[in-house]
PDB file of N, CA and C in Angstrom:
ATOM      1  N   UNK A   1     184.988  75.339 224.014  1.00  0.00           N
ATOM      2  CA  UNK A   1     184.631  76.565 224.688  1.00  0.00           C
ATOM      3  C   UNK A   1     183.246  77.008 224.207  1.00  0.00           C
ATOM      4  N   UNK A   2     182.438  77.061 225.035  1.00  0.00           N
ATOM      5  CA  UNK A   2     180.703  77.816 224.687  1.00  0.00           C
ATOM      6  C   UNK A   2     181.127  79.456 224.345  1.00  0.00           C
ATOM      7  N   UNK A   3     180.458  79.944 223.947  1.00  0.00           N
ATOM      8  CA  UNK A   3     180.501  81.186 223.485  1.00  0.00           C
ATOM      9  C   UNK A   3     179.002  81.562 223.977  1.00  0.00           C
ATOM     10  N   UNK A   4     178.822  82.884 224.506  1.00  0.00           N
ATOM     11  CA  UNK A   4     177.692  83.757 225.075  1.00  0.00           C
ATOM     12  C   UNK A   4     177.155  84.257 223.863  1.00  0.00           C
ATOM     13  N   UNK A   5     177.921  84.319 222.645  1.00  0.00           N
ATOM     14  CA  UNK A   5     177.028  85.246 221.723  1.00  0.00           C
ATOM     15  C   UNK A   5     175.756  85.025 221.469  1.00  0.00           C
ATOM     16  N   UNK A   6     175.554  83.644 220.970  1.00  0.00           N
ATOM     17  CA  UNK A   6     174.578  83.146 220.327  1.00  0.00           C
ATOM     18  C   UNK A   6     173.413  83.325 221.016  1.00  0.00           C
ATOM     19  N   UNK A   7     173.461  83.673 222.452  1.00  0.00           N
ATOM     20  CA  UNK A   7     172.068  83.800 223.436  1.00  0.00           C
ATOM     21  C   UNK A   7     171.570  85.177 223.491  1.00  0.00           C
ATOM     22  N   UNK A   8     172.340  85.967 222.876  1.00  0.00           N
ATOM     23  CA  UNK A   8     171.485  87.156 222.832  1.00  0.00           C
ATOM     24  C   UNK A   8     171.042  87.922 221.090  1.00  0.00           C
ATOM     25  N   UNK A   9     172.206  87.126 220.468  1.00  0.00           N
ATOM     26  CA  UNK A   9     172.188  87.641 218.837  1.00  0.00           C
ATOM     27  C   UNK A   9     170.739  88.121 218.957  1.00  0.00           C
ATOM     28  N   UNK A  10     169.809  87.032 219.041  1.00  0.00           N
ATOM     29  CA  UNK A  10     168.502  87.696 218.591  1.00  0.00           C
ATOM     30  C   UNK A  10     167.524  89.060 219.047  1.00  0.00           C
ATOM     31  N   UNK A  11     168.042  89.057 220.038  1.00  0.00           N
ATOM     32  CA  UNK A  11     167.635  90.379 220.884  1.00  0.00           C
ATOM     33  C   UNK A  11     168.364  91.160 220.455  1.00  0.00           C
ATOM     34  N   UNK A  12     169.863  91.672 220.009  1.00  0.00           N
ATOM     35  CA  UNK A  12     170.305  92.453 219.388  1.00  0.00           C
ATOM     36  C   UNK A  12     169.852  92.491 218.490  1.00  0.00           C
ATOM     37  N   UNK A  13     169.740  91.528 217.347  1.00  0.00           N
ATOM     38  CA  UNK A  13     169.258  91.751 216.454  1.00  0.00           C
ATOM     39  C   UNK A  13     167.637  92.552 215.639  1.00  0.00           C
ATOM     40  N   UNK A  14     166.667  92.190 217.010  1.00  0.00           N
ATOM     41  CA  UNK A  14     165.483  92.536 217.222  1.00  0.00           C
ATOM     42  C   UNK A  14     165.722  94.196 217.496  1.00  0.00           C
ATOM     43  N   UNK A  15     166.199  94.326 218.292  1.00  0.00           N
ATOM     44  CA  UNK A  15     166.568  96.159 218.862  1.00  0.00           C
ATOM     45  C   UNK A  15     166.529  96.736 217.681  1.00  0.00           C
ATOM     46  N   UNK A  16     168.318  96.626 216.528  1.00  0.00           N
ATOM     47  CA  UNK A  16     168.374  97.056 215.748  1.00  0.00           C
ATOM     48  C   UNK A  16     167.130  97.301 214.502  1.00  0.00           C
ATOM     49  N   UNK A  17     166.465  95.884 214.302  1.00  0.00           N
ATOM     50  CA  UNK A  17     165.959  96.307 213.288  1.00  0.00           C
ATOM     51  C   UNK A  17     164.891  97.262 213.562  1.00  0.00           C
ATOM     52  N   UNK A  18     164.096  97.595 215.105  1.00  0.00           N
ATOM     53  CA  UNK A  18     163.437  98.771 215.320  1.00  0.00           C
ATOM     54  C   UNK A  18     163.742  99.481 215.278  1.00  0.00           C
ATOM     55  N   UNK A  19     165.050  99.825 215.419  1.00  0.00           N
ATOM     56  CA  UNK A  19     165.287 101.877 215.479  1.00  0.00           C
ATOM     57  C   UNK A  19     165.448 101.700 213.569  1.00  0.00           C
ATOM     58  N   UNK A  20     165.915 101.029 213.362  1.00  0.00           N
ATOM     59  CA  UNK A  20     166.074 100.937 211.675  1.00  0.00           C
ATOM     60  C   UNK A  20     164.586 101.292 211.429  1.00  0.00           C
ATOM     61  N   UNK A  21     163.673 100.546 211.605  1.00  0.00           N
ATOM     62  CA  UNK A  21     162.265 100.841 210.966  1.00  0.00           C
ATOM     63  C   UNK A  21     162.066 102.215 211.563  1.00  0.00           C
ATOM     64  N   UNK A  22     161.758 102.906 213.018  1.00  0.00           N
ATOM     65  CA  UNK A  22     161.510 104.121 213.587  1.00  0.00           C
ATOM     66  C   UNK A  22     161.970 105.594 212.695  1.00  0.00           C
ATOM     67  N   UNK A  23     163.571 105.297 212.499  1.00  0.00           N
ATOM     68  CA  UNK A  23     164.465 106.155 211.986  1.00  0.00           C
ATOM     69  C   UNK A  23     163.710 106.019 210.389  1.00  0.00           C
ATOM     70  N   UNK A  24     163.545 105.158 209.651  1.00  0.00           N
ATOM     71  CA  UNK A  24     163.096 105.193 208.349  1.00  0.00           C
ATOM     72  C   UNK A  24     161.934 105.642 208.046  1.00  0.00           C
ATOM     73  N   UNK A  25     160.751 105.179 209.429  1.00  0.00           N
ATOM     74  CA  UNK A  25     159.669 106.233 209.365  1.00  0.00           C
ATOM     75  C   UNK A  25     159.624 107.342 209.709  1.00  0.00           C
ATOM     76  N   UNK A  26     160.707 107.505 210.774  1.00  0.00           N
ATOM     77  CA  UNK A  26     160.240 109.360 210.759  1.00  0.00           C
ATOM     78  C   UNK A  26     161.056 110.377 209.478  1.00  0.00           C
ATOM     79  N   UNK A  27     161.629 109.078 209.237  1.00  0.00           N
ATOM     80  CA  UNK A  27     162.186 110.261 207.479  1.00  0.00           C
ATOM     81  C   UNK A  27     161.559 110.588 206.971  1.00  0.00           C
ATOM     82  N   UNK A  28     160.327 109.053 206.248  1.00  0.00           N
ATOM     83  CA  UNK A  28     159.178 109.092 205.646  1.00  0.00           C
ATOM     84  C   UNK A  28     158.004 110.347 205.837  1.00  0.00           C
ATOM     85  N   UNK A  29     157.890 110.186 207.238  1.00  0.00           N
ATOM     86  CA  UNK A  29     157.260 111.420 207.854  1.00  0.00           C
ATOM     87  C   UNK A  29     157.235 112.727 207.423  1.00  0.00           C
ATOM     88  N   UNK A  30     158.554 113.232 208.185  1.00  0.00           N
ATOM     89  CA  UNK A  30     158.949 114.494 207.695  1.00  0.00           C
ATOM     90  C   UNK A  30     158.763 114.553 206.177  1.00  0.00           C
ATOM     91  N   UNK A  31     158.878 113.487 205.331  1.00  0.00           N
ATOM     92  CA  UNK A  31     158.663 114.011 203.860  1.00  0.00           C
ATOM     93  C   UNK A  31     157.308 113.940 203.706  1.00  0.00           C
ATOM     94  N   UNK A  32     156.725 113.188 203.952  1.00  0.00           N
ATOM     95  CA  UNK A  32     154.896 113.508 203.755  1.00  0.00           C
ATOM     96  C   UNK A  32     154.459 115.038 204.425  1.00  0.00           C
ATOM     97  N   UNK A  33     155.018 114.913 205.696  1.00  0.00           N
ATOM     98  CA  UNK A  33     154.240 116.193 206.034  1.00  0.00           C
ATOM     99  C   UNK A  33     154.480 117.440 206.017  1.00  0.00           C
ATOM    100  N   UNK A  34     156.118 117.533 205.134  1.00  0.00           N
ATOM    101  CA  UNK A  34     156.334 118.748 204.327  1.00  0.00           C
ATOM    102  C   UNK A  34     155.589 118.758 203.027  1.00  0.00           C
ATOM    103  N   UNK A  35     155.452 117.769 202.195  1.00  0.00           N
ATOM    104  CA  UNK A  35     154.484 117.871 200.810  1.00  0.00           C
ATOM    105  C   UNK A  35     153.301 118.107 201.562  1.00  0.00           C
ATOM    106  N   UNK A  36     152.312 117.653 202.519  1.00  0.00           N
ATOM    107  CA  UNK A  36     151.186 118.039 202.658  1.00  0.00           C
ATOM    108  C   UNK A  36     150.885 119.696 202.999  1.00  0.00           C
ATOM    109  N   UNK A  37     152.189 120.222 203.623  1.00  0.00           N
ATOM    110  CA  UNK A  37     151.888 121.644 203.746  1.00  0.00           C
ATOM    111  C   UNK A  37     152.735 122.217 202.604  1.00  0.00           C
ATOM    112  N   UNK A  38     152.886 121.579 201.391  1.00  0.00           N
ATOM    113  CA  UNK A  38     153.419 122.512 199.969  1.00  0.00           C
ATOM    114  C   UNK A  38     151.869 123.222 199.724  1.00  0.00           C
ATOM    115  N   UNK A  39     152.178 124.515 198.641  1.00  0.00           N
ATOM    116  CA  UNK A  39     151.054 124.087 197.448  1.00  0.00           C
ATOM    117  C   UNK A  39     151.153 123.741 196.273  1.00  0.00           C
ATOM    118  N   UNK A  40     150.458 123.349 196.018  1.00  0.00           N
ATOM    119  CA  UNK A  40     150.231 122.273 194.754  1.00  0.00           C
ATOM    120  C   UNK A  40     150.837 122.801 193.295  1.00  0.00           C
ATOM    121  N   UNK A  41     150.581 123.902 193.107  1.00  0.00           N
ATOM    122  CA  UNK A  41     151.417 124.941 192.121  1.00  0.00           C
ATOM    123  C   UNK A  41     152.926 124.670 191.928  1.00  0.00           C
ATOM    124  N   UNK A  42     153.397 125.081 193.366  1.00  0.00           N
ATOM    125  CA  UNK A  42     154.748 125.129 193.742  1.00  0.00           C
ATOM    126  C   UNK A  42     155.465 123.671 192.235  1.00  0.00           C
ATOM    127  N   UNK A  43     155.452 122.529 192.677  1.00  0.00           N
ATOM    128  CA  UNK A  43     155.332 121.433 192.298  1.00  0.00           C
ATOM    129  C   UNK A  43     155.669 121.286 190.784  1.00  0.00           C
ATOM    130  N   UNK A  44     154.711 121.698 190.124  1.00  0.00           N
ATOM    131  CA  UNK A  44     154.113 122.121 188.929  1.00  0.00           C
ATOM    132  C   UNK A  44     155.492 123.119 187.891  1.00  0.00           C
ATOM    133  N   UNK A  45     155.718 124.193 188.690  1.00  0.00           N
ATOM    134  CA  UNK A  45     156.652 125.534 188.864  1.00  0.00           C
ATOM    135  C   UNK A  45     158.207 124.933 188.666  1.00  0.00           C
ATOM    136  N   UNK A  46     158.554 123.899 189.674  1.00  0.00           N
ATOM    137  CA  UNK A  46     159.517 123.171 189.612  1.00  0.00           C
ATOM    138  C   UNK A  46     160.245 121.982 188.493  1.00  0.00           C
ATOM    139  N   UNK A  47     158.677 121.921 188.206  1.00  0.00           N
ATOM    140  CA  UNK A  47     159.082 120.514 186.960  1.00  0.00           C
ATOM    141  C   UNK A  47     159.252 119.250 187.828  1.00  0.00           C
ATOM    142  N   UNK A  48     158.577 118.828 188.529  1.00  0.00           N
ATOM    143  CA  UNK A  48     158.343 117.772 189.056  1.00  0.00           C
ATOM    144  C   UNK A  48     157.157 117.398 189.052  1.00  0.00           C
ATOM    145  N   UNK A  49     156.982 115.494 189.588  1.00  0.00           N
ATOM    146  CA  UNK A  49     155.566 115.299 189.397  1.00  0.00           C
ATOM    147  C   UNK A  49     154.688 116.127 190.439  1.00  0.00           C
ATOM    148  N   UNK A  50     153.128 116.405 190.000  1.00  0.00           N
ATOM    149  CA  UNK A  50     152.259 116.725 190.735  1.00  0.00           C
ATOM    150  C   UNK A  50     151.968 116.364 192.361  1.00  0.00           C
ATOM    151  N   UNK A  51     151.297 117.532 193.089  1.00  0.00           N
ATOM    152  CA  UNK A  51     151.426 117.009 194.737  1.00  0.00           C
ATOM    153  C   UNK A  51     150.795 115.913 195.064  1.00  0.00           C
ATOM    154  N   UNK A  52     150.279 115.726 194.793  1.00  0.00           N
ATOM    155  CA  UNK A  52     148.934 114.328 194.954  1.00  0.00           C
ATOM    156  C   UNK A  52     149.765 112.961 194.329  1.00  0.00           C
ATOM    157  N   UNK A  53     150.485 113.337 193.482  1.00  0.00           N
ATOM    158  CA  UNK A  53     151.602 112.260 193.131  1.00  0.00           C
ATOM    159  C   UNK A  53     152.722 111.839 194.290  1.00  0.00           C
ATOM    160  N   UNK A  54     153.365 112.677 194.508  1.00  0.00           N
ATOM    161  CA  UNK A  54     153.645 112.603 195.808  1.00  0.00           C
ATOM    162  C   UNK A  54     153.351 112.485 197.212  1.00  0.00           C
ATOM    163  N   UNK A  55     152.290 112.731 197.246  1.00  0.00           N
ATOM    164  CA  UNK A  55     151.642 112.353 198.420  1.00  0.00           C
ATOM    165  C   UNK A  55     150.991 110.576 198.154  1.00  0.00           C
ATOM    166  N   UNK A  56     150.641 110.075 196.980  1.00  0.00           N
ATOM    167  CA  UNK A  56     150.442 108.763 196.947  1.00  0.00           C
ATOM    168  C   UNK A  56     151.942 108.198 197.318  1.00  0.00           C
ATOM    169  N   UNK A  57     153.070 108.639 196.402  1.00  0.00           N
ATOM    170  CA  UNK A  57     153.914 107.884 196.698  1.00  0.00           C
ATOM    171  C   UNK A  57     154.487 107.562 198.203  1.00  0.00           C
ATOM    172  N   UNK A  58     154.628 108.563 198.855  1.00  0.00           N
ATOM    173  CA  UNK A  58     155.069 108.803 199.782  1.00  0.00           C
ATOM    174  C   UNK A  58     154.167 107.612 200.905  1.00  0.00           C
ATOM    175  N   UNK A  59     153.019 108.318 200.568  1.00  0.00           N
ATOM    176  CA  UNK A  59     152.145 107.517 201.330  1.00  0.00           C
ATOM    177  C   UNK A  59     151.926 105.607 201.729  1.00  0.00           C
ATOM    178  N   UNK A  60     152.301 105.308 200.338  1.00  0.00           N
ATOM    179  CA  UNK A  60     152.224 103.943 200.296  1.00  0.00           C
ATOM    180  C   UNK A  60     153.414 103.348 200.579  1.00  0.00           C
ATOM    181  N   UNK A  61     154.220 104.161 200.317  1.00  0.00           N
ATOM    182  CA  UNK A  61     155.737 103.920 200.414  1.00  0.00           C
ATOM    183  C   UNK A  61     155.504 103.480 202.537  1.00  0.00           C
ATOM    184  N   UNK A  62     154.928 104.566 203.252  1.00  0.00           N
ATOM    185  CA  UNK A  62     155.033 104.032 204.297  1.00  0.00           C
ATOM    186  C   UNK A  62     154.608 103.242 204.879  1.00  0.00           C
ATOM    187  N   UNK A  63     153.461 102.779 204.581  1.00  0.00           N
ATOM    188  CA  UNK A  63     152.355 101.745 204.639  1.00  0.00           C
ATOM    189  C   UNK A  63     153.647 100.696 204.634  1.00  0.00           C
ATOM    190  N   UNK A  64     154.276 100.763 203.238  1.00  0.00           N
ATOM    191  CA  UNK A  64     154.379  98.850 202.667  1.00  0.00           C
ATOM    192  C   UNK A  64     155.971  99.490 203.925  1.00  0.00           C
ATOM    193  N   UNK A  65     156.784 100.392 204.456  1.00  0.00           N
ATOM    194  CA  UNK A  65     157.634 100.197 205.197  1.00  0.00           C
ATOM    195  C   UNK A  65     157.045  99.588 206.588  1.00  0.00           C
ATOM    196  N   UNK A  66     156.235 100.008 206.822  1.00  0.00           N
ATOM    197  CA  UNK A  66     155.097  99.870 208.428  1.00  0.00           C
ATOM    198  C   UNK A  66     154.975  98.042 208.146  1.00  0.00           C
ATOM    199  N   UNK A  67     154.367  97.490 207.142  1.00  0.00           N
ATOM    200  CA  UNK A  67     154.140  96.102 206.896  1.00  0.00           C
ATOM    201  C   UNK A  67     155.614  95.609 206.781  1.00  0.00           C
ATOM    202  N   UNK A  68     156.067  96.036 206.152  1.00  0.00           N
ATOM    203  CA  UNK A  68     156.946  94.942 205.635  1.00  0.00           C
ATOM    204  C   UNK A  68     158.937  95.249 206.158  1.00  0.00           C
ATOM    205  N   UNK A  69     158.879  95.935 207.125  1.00  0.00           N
ATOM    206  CA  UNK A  69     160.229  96.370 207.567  1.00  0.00           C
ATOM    207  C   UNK A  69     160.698  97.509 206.653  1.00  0.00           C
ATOM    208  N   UNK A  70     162.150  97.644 207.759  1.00  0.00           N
ATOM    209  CA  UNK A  70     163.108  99.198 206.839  1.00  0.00           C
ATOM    210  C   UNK A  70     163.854  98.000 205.866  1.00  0.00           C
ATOM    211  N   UNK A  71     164.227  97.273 206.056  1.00  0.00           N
ATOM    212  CA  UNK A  71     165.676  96.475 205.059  1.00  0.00           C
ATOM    213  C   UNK A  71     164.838  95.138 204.105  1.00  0.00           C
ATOM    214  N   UNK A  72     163.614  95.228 204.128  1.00  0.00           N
ATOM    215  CA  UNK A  72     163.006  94.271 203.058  1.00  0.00           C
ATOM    216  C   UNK A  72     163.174  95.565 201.987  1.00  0.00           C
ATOM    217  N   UNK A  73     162.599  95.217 200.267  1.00  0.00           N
ATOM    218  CA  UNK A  73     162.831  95.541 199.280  1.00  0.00           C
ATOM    219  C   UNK A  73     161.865  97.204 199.303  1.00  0.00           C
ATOM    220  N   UNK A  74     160.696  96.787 199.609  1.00  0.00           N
ATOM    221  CA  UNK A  74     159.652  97.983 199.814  1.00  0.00           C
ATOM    222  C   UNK A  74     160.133  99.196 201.063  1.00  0.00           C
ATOM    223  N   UNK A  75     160.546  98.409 201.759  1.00  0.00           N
ATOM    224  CA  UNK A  75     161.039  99.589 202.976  1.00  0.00           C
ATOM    225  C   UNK A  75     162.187  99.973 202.286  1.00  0.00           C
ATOM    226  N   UNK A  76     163.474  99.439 200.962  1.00  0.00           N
ATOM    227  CA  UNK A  76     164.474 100.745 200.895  1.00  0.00           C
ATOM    228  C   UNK A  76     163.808 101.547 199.816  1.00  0.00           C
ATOM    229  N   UNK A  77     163.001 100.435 198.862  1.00  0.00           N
ATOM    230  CA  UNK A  77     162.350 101.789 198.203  1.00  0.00           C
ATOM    231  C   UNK A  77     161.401 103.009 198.578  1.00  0.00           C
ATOM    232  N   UNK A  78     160.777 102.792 199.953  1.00  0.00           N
ATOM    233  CA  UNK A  78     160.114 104.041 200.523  1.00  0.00           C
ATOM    234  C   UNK A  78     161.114 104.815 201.347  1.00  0.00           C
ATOM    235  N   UNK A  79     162.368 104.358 201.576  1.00  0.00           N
ATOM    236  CA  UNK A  79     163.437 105.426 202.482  1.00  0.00           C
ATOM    237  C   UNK A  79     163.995 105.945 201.075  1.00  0.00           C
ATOM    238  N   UNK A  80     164.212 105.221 200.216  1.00  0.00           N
ATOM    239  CA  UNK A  80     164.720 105.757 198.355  1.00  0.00           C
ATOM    240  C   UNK A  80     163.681 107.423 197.978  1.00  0.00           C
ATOM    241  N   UNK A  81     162.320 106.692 198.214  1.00  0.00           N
ATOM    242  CA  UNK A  81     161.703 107.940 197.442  1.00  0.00           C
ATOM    243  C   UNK A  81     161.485 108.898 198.712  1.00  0.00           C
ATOM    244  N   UNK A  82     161.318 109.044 199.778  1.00  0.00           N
ATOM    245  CA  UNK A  82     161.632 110.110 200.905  1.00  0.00           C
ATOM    246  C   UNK A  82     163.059 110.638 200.764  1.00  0.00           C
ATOM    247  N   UNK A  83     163.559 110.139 200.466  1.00  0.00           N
ATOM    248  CA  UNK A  83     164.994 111.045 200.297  1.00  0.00           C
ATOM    249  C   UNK A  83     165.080 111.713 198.764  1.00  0.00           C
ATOM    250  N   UNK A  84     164.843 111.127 198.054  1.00  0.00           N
ATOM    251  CA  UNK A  84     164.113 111.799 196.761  1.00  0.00           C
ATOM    252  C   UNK A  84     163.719 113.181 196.954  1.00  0.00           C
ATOM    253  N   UNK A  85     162.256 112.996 197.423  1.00  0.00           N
ATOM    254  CA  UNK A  85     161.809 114.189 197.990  1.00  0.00           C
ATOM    255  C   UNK A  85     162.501 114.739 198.750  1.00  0.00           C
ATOM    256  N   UNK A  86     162.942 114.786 199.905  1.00  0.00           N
ATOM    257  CA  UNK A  86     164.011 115.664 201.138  1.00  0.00           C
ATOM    258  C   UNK A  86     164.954 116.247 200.417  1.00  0.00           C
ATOM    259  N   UNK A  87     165.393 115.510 199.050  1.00  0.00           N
ATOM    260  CA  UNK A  87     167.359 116.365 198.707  1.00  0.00           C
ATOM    261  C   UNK A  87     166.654 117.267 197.696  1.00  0.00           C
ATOM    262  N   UNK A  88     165.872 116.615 196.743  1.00  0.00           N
ATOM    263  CA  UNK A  88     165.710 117.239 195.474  1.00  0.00           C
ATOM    264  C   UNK A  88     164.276 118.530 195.184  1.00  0.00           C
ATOM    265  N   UNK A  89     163.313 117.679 195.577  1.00  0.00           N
ATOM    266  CA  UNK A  89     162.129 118.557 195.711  1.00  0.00           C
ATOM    267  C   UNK A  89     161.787 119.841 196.876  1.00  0.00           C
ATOM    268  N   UNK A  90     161.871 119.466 197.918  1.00  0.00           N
ATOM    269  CA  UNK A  90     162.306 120.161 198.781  1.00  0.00           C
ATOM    270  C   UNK A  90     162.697 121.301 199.122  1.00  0.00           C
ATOM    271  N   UNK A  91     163.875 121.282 198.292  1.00  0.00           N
ATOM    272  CA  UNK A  91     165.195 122.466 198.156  1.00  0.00           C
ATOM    273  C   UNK A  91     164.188 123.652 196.887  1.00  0.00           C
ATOM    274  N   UNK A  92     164.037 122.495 195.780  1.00  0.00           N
ATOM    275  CA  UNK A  92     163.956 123.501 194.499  1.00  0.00           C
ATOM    276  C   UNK A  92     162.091 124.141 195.834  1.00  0.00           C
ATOM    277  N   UNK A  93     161.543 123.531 195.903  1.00  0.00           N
ATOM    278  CA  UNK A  93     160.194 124.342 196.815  1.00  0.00           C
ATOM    279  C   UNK A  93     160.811 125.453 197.606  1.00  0.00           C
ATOM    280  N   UNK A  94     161.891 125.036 198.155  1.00  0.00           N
ATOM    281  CA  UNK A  94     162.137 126.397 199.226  1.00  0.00           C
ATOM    282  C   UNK A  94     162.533 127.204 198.360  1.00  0.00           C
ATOM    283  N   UNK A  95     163.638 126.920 197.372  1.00  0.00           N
ATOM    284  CA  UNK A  95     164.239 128.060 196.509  1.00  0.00           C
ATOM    285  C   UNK A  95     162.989 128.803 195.821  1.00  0.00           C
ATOM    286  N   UNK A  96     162.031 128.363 195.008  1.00  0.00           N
ATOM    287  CA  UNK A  96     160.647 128.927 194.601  1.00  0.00           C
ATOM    288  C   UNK A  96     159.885 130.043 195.383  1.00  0.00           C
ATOM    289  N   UNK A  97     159.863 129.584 196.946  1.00  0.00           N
ATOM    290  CA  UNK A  97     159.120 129.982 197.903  1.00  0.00           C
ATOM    291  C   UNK A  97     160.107 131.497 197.916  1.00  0.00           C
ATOM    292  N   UNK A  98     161.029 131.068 198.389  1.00  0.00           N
ATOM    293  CA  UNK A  98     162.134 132.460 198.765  1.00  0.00           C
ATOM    294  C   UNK A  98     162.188 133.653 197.776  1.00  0.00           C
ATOM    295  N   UNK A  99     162.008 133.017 196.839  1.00  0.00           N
ATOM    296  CA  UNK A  99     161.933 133.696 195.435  1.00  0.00           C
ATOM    297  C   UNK A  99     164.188 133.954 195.092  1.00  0.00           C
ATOM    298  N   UNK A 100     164.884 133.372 195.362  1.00  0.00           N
ATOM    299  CA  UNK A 100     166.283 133.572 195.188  1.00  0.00           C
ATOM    300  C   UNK A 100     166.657 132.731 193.898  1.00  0.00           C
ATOM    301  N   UNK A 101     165.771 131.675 193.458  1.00  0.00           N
ATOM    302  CA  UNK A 101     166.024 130.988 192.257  1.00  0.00           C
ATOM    303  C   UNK A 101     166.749 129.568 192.577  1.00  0.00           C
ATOM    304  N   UNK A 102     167.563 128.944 192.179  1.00  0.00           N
ATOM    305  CA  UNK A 102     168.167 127.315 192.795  1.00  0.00           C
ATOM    306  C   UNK A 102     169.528 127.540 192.954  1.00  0.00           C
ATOM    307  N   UNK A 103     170.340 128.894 192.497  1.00  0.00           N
ATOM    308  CA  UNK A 103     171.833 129.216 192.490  1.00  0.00           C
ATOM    309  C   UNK A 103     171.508 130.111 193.631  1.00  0.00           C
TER     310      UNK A 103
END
């Protein structure tokens, strides 16, 4: 018996890994272009590294995802450190900003 799978695997397979890369860059995104509209203080205030630190990381982080895919080694470590930033930094910036404290 032939089986149909094998004639399209690759086209499925191709689909997926784009929305995988898309979805991983616009995470990336949103985390760069919330640090680019922090200020730099904020950062500092929190006990985390400096903005410009983050903005390299972030930055290169998307580059080597853009080159090198979402599921090679560099693309989970740039979806790793965007989520970094999104859960942890993020929060303590808004809590700072609001002035309510992190409780």
């Amino acid at each position: 018996m032939i089986s149909s799978a094998p004639l399209f695997y690759g086209h499925v397979k191709f689909y997926i890994d784009v929305l995988v890369v898309i979805g991983s860059m616009v995470v990336q995104a949103v985390a760069f272009i919330h640090c680019v509209t922090q200020r730099g203080d904020g950062f500092q205030a929190i006990g985390t590294l400096p903005k410009g630190a983050w903005l390299a990381i972030l930055a290169v982080c998307m580059v080597l995802t853009l080159l090198g895919g979402a599921t090679g080694i560099f693309g989970l470590i740039g979806i790793a450190a965007a989520l970094i930033y999104l859960l942890d930094v993020r929060p303590g910036l808004r809590d700072l900003s609001d002035g309510k404290g992190f409780w």
